[in-house]
Protein backbone atom coordinates (compact mmCIF):
# COMPACT_ATOMS: atom_id res chain seq x y z
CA UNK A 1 30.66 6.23 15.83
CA UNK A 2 27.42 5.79 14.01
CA UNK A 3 25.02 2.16 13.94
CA UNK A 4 23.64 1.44 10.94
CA UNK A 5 20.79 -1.15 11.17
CA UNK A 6 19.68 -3.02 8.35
CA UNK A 7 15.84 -4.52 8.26
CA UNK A 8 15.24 -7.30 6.69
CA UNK A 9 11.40 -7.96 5.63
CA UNK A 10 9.88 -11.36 5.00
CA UNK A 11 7.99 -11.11 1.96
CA UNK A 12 5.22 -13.41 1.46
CA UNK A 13 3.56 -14.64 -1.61
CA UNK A 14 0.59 -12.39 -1.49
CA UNK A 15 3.17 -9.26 -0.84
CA UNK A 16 4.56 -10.73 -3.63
CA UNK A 17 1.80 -10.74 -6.28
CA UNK A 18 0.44 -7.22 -4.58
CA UNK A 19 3.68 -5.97 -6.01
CA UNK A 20 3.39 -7.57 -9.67
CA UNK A 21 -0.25 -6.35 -9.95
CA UNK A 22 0.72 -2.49 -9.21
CA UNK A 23 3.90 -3.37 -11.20
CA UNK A 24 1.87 -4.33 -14.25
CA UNK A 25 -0.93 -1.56 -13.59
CA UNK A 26 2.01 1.07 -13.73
CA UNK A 27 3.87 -0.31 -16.99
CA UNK A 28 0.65 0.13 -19.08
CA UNK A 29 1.59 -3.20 -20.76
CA UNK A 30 -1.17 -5.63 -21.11
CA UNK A 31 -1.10 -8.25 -18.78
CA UNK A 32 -0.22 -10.58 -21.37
CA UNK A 33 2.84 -8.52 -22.31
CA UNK A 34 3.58 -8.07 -18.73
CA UNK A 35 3.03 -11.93 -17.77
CA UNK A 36 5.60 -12.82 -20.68
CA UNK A 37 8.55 -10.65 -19.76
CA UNK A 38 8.40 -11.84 -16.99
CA UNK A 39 8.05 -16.19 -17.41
CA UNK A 40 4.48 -15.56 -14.82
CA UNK A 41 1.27 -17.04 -16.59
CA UNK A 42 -1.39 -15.36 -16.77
CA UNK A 43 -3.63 -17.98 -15.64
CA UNK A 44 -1.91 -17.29 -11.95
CA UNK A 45 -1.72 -13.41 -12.78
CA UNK A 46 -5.23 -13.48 -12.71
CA UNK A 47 -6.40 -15.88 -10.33
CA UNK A 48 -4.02 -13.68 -7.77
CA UNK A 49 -6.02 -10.53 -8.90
CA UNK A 50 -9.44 -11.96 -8.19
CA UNK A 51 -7.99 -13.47 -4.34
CA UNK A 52 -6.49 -10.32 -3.75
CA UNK A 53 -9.99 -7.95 -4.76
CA UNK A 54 -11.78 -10.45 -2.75
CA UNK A 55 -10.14 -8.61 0.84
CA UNK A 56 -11.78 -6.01 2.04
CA UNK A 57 -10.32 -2.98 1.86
CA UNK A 58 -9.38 -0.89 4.89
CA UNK A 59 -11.49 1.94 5.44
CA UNK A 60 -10.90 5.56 7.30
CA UNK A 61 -13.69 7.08 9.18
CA UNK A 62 -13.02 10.89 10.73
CA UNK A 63 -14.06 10.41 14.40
CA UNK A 64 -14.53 13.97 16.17
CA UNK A 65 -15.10 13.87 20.09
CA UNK A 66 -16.36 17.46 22.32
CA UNK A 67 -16.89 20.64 19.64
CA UNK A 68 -15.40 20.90 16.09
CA UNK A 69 -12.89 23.24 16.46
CA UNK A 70 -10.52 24.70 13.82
CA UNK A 71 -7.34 22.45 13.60
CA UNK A 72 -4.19 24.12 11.76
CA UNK A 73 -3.28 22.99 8.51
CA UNK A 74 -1.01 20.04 8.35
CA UNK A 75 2.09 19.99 5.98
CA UNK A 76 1.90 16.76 3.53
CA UNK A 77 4.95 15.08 3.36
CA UNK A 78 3.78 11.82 1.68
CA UNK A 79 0.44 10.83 -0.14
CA UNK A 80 -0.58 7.11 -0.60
CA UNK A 81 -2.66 6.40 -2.82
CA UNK A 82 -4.55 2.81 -2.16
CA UNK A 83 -5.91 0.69 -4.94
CA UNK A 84 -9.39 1.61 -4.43
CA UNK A 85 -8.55 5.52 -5.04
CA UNK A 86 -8.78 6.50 -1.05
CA UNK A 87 -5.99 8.52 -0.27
CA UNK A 88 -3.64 8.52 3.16
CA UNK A 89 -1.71 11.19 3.75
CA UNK A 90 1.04 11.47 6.12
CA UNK A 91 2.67 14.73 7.68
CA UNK A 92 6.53 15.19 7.85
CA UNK A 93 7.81 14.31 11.49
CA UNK A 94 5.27 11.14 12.31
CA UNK A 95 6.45 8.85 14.26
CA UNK A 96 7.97 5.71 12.45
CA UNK A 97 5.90 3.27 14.91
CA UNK A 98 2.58 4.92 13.81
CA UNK A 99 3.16 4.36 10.49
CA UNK A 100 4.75 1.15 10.15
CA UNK A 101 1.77 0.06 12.79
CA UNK A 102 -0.83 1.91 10.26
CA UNK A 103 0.74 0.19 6.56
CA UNK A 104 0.79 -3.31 8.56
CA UNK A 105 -2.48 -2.73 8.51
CA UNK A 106 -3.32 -2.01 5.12
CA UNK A 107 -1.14 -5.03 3.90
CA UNK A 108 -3.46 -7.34 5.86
C-alpha cells in the first residue's frame, strides 16, 4: 500500500504579487492590459513592483578550499532563472531538503 502526502503551502501576499509580476512579465501584455483582466489596479501593481526590487537579491559566490582540482561535469536537470538574470542550476538526484532549504531562501 502506497502514502500519498499532500503539502499544503501558505502563500503570503508578497508570494502572491511575486507571482503576478512574473505572470505579467511572461504574458507580454502591458501591465495595464494585464492589471484589467485581472480586476488588480495598477496603482498596487506597481507599488508591489517597486517593494519587491527594493530586497536585495540573493547572491552566489564559488568558495574553493585546498587546490583547484578538476571536478566532473554535472548533469543539469533544472535551470532557474532569477529575476536579476543569475542562473541556479540544479543536478538530477539532489536531495529535496537542499533545495527546498536553498528556494526558502531566495523567496526571502
Amino acid at each position: 500500500m502506497t502514502e500519498t502526502v499532500i503539502e499544503e503551502r501558505v502563500t503570503t501576499k508578497e508570494d502572491q504579487w511575486r507571482e503576478r509580476l512574473a505572470q505579467q512579465e511572461r504574458s507580454g501584455l502591458s501591465v495595464k492590459q494585464f492589471c484589467k483582466e485581472r480586476a488588480l489596479t495598477e496603482c498596487s501593481f506597481y507599488a508591489w513592483r517597486k517593494r519587491l526590487r527594493r530586497k536585495e537579491p540573493v547572491r552566489f559566490v564559488l568558495v574553493e578550499r585546498g587546490a583547484a582540482r578538476q571536478e566532473p561535469a554535472m548533469e543539469t536537470g533544472l535551470e532557474l532563472v532569477l529575476a536579476t538574470g543569475e542562473r541556479l542550476r540544479i543536478a538530477t538526484g539532489v536531495d529535496a531538503t537542499t533545495l527546498r532549504i536553498v528556494l526558502d531562501a531566495l523567496r526571502a
